[in-house]
PDB file of N, CA and C in Angstrom:
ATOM      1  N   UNK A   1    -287.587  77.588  97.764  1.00  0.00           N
ATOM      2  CA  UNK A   1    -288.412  78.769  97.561  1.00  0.00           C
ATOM      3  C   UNK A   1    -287.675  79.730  96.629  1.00  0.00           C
ATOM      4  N   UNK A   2    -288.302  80.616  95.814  1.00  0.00           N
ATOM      5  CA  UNK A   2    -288.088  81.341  94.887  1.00  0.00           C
ATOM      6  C   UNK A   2    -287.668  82.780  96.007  1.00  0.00           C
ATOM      7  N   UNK A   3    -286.269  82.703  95.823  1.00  0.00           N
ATOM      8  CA  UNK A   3    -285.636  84.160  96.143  1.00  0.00           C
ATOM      9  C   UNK A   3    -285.835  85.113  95.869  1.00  0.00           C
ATOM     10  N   UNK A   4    -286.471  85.484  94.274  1.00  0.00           N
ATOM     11  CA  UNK A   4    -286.962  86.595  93.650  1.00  0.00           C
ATOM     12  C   UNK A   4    -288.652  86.811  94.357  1.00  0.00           C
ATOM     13  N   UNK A   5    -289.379  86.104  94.854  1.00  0.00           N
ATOM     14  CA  UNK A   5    -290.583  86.228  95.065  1.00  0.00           C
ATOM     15  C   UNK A   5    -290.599  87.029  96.256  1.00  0.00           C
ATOM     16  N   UNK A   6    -292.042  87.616  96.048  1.00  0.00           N
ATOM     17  CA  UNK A   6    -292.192  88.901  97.243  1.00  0.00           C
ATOM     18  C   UNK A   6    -292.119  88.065  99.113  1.00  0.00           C
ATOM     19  N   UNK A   7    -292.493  87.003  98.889  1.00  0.00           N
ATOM     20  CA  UNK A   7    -292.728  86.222  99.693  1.00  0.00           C
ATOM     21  C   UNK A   7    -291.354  86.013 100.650  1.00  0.00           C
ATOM     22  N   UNK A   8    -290.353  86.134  99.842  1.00  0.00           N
ATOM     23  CA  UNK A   8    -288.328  85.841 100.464  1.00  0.00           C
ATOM     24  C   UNK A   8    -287.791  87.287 100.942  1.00  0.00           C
ATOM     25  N   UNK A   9    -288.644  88.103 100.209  1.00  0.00           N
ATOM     26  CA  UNK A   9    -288.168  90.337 100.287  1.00  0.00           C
ATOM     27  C   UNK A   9    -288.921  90.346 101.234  1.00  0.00           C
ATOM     28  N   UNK A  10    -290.434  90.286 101.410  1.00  0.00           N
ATOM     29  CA  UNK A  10    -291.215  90.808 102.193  1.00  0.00           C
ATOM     30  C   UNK A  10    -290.566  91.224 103.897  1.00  0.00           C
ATOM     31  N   UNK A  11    -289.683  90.349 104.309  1.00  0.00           N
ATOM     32  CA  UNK A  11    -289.540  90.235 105.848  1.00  0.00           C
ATOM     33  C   UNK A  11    -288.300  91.281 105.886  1.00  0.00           C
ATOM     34  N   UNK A  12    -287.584  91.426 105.294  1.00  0.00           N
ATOM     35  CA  UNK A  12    -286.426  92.370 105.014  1.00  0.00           C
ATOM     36  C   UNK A  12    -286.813  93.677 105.011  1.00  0.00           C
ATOM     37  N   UNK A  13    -288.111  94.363 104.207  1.00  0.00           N
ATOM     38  CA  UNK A  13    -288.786  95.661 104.200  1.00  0.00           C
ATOM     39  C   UNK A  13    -289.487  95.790 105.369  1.00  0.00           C
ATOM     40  N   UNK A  14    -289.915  94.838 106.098  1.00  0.00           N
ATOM     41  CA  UNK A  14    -290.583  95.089 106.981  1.00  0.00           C
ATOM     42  C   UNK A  14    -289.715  95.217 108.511  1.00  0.00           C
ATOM     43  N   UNK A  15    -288.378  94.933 108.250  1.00  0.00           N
ATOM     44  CA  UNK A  15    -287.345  95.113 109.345  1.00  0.00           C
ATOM     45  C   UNK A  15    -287.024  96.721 109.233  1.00  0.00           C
ATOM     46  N   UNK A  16    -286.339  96.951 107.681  1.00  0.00           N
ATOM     47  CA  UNK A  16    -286.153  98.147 107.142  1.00  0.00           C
ATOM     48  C   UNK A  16    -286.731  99.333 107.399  1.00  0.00           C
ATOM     49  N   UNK A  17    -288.087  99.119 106.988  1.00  0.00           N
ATOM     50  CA  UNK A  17    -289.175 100.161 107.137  1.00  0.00           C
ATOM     51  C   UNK A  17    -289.662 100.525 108.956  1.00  0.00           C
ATOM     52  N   UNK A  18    -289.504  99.045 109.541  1.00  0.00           N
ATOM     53  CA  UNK A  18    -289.671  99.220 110.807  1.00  0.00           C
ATOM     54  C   UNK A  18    -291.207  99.576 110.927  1.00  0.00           C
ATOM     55  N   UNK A  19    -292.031  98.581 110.150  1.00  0.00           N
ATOM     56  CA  UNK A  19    -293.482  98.693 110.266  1.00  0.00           C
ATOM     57  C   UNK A  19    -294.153  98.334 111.672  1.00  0.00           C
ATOM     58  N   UNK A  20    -293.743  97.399 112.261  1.00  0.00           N
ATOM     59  CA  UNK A  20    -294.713  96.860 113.220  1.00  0.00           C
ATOM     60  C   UNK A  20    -294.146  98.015 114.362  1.00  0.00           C
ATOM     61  N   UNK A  21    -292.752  98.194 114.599  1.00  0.00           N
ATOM     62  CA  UNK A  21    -293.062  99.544 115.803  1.00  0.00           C
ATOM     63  C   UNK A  21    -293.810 100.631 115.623  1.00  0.00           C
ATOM     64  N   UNK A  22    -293.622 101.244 114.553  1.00  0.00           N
ATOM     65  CA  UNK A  22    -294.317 102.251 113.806  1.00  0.00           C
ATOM     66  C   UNK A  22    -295.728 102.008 114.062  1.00  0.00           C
ATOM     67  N   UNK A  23    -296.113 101.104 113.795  1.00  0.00           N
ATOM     68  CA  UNK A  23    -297.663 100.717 114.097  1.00  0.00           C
ATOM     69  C   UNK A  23    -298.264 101.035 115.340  1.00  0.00           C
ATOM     70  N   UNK A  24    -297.126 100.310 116.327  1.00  0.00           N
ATOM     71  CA  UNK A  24    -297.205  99.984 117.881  1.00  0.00           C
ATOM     72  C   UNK A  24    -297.459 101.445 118.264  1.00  0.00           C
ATOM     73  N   UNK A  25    -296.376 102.505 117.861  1.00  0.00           N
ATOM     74  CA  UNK A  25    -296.368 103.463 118.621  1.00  0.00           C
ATOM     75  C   UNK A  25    -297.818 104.853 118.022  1.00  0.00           C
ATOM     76  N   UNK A  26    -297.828 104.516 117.055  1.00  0.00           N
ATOM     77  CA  UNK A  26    -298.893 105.566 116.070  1.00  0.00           C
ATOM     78  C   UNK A  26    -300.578 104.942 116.899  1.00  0.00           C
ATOM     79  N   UNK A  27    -300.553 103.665 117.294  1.00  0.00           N
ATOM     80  CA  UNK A  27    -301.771 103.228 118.171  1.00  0.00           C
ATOM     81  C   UNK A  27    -301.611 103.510 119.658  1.00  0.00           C
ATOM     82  N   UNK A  28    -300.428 103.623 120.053  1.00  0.00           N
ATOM     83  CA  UNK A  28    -300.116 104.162 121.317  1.00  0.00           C
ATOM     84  C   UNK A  28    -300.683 105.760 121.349  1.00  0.00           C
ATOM     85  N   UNK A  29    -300.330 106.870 120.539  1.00  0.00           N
ATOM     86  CA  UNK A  29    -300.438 107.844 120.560  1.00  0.00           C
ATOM     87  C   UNK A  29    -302.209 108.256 120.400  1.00  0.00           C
ATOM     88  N   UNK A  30    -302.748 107.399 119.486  1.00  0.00           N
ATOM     89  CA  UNK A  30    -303.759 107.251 119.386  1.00  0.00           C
ATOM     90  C   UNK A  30    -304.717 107.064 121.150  1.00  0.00           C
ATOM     91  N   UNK A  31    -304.542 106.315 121.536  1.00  0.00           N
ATOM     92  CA  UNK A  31    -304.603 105.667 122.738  1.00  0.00           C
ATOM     93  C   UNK A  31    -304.565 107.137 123.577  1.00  0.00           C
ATOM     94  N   UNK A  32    -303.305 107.592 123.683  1.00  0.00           N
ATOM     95  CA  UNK A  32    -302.796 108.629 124.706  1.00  0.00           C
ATOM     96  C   UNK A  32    -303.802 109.855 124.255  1.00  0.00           C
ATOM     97  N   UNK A  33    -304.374 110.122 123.202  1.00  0.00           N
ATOM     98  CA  UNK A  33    -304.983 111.201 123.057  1.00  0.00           C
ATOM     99  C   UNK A  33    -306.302 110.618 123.446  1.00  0.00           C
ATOM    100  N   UNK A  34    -306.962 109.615 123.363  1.00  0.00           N
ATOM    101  CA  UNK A  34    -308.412 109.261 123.310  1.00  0.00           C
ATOM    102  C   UNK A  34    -308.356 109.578 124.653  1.00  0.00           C
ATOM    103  N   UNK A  35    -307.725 108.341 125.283  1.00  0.00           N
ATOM    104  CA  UNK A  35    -307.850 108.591 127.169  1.00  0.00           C
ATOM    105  C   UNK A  35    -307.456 110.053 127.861  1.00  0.00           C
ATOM    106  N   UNK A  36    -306.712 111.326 127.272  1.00  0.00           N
ATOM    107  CA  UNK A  36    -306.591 112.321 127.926  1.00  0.00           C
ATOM    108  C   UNK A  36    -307.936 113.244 127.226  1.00  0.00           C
ATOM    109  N   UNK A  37    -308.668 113.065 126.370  1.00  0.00           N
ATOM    110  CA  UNK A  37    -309.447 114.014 126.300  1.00  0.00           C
ATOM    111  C   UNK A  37    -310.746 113.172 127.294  1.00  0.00           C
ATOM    112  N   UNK A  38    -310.916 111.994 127.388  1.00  0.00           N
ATOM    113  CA  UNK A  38    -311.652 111.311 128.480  1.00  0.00           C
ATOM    114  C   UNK A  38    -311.810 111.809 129.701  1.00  0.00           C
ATOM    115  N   UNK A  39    -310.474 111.490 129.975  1.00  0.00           N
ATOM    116  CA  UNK A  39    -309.879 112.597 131.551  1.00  0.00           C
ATOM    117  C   UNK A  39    -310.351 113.983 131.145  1.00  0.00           C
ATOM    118  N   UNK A  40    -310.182 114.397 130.954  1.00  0.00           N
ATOM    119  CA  UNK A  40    -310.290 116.032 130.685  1.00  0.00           C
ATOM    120  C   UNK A  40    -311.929 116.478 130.556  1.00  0.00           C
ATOM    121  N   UNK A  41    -312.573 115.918 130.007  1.00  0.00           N
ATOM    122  CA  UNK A  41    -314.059 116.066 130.570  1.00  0.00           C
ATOM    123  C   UNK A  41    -314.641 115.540 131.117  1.00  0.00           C
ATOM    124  N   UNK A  42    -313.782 114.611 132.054  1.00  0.00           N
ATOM    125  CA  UNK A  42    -314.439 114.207 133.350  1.00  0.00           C
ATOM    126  C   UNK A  42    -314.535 115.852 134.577  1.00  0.00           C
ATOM    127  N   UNK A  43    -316.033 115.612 134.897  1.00  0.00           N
ATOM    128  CA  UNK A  43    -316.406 116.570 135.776  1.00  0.00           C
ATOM    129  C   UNK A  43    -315.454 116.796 137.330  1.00  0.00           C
ATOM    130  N   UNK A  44    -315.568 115.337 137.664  1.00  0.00           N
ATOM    131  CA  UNK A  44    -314.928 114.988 138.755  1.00  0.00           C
ATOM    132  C   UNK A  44    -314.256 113.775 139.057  1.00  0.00           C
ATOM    133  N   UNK A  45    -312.780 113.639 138.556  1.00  0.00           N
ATOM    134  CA  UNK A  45    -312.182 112.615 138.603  1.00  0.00           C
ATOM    135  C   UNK A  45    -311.948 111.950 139.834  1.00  0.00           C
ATOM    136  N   UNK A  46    -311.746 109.991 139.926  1.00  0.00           N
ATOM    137  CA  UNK A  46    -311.209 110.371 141.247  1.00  0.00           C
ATOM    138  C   UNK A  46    -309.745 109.419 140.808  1.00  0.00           C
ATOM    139  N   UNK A  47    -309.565 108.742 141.913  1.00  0.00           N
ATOM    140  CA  UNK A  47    -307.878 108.353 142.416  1.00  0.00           C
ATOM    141  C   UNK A  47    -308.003 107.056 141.074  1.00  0.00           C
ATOM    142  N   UNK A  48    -308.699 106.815 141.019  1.00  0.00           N
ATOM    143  CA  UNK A  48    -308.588 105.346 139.983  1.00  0.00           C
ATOM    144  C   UNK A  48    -308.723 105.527 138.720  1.00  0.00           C
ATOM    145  N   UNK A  49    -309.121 107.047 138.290  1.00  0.00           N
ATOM    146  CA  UNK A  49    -308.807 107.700 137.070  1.00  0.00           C
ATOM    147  C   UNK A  49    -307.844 107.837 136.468  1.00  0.00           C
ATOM    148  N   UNK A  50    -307.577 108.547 137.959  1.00  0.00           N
ATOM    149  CA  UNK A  50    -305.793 109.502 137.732  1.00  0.00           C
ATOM    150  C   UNK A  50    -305.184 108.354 137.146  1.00  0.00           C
ATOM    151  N   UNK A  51    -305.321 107.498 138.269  1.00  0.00           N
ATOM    152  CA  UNK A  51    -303.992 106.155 138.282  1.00  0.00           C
ATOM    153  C   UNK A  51    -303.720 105.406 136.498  1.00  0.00           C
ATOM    154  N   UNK A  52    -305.172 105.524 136.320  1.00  0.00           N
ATOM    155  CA  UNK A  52    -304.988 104.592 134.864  1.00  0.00           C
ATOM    156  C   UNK A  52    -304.116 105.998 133.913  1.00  0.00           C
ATOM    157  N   UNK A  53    -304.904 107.017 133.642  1.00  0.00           N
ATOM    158  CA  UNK A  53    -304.105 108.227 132.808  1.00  0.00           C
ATOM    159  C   UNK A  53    -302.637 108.174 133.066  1.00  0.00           C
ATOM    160  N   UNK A  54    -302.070 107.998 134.669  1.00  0.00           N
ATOM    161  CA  UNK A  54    -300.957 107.907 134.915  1.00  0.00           C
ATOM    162  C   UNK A  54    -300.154 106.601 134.613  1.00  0.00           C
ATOM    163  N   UNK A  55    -300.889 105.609 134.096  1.00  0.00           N
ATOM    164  CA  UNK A  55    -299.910 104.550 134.053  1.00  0.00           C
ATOM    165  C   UNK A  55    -300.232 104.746 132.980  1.00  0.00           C
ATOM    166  N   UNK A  56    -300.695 104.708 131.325  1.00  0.00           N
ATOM    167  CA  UNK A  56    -300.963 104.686 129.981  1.00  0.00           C
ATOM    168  C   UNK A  56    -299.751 106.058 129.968  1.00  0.00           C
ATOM    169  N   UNK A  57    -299.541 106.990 130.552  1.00  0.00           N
ATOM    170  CA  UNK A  57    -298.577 107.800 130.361  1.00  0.00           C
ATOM    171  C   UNK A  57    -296.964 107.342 130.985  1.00  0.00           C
ATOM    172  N   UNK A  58    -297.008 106.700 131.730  1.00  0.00           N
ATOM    173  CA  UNK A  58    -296.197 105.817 131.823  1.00  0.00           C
ATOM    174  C   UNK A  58    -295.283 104.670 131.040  1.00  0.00           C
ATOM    175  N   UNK A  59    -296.429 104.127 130.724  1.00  0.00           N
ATOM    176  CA  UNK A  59    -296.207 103.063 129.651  1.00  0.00           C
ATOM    177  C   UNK A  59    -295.308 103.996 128.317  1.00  0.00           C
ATOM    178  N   UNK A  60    -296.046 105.153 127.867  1.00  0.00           N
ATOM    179  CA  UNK A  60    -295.736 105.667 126.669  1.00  0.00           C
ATOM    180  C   UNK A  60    -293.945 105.681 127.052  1.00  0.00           C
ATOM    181  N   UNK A  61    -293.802 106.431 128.275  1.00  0.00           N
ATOM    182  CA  UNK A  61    -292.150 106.537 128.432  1.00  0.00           C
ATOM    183  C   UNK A  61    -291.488 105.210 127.777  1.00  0.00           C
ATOM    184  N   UNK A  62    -291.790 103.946 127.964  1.00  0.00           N
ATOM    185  CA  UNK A  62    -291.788 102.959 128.025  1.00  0.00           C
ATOM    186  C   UNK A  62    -291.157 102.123 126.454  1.00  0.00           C
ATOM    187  N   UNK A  63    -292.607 102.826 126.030  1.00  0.00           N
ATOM    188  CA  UNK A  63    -292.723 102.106 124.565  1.00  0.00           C
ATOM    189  C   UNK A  63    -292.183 103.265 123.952  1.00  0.00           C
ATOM    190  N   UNK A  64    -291.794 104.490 123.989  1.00  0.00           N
ATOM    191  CA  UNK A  64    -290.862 105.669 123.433  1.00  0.00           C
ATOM    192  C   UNK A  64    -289.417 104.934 123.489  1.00  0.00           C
ATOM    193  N   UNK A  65    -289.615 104.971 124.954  1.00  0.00           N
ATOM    194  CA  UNK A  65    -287.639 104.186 124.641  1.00  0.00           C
ATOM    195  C   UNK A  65    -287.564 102.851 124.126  1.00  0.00           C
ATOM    196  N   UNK A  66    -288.043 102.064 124.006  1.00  0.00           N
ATOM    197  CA  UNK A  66    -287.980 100.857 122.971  1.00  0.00           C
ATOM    198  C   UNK A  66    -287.778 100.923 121.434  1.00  0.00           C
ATOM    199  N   UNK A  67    -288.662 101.807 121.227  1.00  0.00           N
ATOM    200  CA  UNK A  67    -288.980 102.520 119.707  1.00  0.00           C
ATOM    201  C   UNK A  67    -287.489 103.097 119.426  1.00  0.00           C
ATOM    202  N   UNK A  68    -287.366 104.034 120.637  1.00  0.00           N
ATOM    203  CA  UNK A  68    -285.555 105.168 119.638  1.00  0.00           C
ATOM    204  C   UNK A  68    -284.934 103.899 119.793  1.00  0.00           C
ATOM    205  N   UNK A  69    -284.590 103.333 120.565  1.00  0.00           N
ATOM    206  CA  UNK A  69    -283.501 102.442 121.032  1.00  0.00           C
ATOM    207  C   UNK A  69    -283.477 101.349 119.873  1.00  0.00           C
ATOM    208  N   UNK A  70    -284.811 100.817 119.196  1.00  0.00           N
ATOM    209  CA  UNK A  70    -284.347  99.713 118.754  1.00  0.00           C
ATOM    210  C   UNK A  70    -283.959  99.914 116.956  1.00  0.00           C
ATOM    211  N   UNK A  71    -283.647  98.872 116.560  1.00  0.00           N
ATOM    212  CA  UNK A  71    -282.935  99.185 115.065  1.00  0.00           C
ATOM    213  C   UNK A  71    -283.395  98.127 114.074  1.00  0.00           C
ATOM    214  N   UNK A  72    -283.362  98.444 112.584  1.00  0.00           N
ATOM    215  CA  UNK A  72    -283.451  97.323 112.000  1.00  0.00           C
ATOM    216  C   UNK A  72    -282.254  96.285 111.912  1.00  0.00           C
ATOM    217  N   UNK A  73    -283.274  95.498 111.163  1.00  0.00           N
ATOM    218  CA  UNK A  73    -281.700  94.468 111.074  1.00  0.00           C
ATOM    219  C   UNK A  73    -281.344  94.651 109.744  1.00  0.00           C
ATOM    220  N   UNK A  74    -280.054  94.564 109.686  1.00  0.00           N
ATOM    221  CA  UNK A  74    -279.168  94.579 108.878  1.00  0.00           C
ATOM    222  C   UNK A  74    -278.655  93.502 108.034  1.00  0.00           C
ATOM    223  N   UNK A  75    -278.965  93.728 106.401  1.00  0.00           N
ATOM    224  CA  UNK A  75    -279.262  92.450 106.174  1.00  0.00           C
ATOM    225  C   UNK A  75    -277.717  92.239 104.815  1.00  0.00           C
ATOM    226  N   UNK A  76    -277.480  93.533 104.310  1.00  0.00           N
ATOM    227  CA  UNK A  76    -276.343  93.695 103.629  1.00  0.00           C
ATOM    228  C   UNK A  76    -274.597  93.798 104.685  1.00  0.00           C
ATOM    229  N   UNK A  77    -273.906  93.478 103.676  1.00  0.00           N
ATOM    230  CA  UNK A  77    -272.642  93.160 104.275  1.00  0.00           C
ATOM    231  C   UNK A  77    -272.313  94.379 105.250  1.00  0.00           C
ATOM    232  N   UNK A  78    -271.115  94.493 106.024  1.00  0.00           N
ATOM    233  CA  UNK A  78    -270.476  95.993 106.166  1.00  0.00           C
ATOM    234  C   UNK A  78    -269.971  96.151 105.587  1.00  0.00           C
ATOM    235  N   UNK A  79    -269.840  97.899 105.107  1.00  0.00           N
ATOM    236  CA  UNK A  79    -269.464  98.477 104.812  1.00  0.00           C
ATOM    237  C   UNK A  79    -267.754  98.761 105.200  1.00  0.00           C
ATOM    238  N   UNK A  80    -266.445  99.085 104.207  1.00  0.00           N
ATOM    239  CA  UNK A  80    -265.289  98.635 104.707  1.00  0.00           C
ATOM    240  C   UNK A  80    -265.409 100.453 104.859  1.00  0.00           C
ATOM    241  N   UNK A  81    -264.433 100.916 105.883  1.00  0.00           N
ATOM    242  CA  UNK A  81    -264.316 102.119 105.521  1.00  0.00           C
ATOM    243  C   UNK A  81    -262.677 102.433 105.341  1.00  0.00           C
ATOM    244  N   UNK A  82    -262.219 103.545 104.157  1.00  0.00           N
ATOM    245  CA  UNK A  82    -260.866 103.326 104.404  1.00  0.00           C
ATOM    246  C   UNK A  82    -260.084 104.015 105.015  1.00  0.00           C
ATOM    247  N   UNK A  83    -259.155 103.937 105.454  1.00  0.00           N
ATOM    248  CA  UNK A  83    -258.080 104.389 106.075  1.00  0.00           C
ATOM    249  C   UNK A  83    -257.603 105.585 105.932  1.00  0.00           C
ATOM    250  N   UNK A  84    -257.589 106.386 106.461  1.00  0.00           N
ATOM    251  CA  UNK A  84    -257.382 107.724 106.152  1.00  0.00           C
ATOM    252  C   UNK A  84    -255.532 107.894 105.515  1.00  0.00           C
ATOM    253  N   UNK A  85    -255.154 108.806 104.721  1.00  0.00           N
ATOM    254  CA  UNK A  85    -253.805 108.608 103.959  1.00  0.00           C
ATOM    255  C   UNK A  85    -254.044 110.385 103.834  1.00  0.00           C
ATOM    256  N   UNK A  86    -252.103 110.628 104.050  1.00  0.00           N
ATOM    257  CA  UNK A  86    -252.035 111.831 103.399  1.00  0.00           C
ATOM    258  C   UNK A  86    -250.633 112.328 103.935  1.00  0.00           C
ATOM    259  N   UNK A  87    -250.039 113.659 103.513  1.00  0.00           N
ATOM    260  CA  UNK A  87    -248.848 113.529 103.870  1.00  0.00           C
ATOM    261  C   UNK A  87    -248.478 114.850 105.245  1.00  0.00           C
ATOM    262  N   UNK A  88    -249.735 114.821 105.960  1.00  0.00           N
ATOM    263  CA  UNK A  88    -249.015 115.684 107.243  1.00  0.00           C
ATOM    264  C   UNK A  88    -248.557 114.725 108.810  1.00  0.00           C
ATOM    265  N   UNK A  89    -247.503 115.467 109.021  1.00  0.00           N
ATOM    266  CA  UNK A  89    -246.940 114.423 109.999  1.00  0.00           C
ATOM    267  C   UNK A  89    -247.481 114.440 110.978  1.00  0.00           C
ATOM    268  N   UNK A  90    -247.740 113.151 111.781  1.00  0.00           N
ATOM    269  CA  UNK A  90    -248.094 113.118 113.123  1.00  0.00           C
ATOM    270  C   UNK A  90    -247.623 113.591 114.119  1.00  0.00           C
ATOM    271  N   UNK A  91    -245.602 113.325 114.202  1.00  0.00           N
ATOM    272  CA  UNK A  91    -245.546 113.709 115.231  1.00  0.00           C
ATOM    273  C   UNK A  91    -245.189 115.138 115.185  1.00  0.00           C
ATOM    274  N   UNK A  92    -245.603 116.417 114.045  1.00  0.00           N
ATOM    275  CA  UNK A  92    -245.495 117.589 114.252  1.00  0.00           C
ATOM    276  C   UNK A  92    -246.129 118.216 114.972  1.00  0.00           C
ATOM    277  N   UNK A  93    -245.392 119.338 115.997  1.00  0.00           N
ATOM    278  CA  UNK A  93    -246.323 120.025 116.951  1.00  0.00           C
ATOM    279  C   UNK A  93    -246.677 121.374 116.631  1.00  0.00           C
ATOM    280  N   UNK A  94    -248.348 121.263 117.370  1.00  0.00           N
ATOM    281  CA  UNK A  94    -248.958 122.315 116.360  1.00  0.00           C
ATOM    282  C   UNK A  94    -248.349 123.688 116.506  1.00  0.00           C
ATOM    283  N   UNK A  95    -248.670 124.952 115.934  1.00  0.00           N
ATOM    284  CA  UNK A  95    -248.186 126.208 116.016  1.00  0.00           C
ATOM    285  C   UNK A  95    -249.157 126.372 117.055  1.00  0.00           C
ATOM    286  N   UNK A  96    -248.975 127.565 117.390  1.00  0.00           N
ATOM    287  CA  UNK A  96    -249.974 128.448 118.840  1.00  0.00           C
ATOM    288  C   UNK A  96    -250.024 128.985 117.753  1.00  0.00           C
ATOM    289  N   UNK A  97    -251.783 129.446 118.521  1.00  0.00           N
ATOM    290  CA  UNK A  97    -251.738 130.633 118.151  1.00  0.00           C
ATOM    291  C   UNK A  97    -251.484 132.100 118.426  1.00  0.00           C
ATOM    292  N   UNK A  98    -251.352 133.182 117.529  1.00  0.00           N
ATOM    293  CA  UNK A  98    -251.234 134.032 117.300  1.00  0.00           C
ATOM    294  C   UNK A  98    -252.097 134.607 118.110  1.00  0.00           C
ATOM    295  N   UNK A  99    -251.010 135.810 119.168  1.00  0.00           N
ATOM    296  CA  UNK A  99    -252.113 136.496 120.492  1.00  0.00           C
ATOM    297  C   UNK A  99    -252.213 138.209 120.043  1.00  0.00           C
ATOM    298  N   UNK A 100    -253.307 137.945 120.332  1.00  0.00           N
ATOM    299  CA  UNK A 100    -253.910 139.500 120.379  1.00  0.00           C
ATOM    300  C   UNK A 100    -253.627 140.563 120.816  1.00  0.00           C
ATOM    301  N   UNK A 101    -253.324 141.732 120.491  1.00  0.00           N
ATOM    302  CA  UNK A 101    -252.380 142.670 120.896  1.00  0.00           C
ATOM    303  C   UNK A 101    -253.899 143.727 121.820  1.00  0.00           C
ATOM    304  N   UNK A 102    -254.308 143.968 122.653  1.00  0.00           N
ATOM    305  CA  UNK A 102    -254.994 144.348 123.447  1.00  0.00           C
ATOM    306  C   UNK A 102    -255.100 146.020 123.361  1.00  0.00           C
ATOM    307  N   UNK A 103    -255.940 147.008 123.086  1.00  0.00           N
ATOM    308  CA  UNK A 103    -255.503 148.441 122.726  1.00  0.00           C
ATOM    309  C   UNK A 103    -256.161 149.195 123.750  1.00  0.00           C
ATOM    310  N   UNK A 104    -256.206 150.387 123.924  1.00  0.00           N
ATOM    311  CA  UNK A 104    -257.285 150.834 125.009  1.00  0.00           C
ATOM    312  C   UNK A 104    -257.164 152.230 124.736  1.00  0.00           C
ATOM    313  N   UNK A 105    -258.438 152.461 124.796  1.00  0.00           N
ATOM    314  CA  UNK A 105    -258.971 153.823 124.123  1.00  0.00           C
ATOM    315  C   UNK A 105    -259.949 154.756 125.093  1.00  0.00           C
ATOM    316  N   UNK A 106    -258.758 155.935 125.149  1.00  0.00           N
ATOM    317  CA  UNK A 106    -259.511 156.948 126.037  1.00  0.00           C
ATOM    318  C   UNK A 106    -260.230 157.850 125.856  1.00  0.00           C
ATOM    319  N   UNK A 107    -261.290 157.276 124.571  1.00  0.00           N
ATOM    320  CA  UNK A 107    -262.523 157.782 124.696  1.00  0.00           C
ATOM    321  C   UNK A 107    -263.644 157.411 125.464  1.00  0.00           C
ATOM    322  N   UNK A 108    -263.281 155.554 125.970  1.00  0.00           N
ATOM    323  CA  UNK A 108    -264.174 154.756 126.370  1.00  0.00           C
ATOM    324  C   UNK A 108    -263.948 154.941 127.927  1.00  0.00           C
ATOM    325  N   UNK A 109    -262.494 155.648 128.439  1.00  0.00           N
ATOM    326  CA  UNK A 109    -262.460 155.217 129.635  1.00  0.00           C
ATOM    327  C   UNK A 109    -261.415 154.289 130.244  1.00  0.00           C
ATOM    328  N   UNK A 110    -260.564 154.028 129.161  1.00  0.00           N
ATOM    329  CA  UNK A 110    -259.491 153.227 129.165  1.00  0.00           C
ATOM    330  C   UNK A 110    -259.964 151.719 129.408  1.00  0.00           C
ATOM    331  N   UNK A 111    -261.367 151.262 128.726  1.00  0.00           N
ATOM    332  CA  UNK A 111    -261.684 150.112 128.126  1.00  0.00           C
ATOM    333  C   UNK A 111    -260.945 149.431 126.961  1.00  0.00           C
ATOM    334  N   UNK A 112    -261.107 147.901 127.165  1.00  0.00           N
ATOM    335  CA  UNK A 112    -260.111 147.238 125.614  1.00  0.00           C
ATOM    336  C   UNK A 112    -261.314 147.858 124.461  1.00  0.00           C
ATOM    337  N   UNK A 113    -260.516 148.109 123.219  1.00  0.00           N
ATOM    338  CA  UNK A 113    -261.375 147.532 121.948  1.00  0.00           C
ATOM    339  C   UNK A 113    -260.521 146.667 120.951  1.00  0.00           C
ATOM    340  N   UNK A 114    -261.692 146.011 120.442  1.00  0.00           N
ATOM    341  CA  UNK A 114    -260.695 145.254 119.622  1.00  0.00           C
ATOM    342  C   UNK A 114    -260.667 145.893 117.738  1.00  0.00           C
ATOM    343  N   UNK A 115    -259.710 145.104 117.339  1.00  0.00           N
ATOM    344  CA  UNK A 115    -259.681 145.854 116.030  1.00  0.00           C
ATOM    345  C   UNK A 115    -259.863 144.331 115.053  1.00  0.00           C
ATOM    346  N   UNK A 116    -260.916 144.987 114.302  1.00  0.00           N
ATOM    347  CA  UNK A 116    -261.301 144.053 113.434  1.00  0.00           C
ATOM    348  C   UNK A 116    -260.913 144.194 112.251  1.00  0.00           C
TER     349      UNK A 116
END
């Protein structure tokens, strides 16, 4: 088969792009709005209503975490990353810092202020 043909790319963009979840979940949402405005002008719901609204909202938890969770595939090499280089020493220990000299002012009541 011809490598250059759309036919050898096609499955790679479609990992990439992440079409078919995208799909899944944009018909899910679809779904979740049709059936809650259903519910919602029902006059008088009963227990076998609820139950379905409650499990299609359910499900969504469902197919939400599948969706973040899952990834494309990866079809290029890794990436090397390099090594960090430079000339401060490791085993130097850090300075403290520098403490604040605390003032108190008896206009306030002999509250701190600080000086900026």
């Amino acid at each position: 088969m011809n490598k250059n043909s759309i036919w050898w790319v096609a499955p790679e963009y479609f990992s990439r792009w992440r079409l078919f979840p995208r799909a899944f979940i944009s018909m899910y949402i679809y779904l979740l709005f049709e059936t809650t405005t259903w519910f919602m002008a029902l006059p008088d719901p009963n227990n076998a209503q609820a139950g379905l609204i409650s499990v299609i909202v359910g499900a969504g938890a469902a197919w939400f975490g599948l969706y973040v969770n899952s990834t494309s595939t990866k079809h290029d090499a890794p990436v090397a990353v390099p090594q960090q280089t430079g000339s401060i020493e490791a085993t130097r220990p850090a300075e403290a810092p520098a403490k604040r000299e605390e003032k108190t002012d008896s206009r306030i009541g002999g509250g701190f202020v600080d000086d900026f």
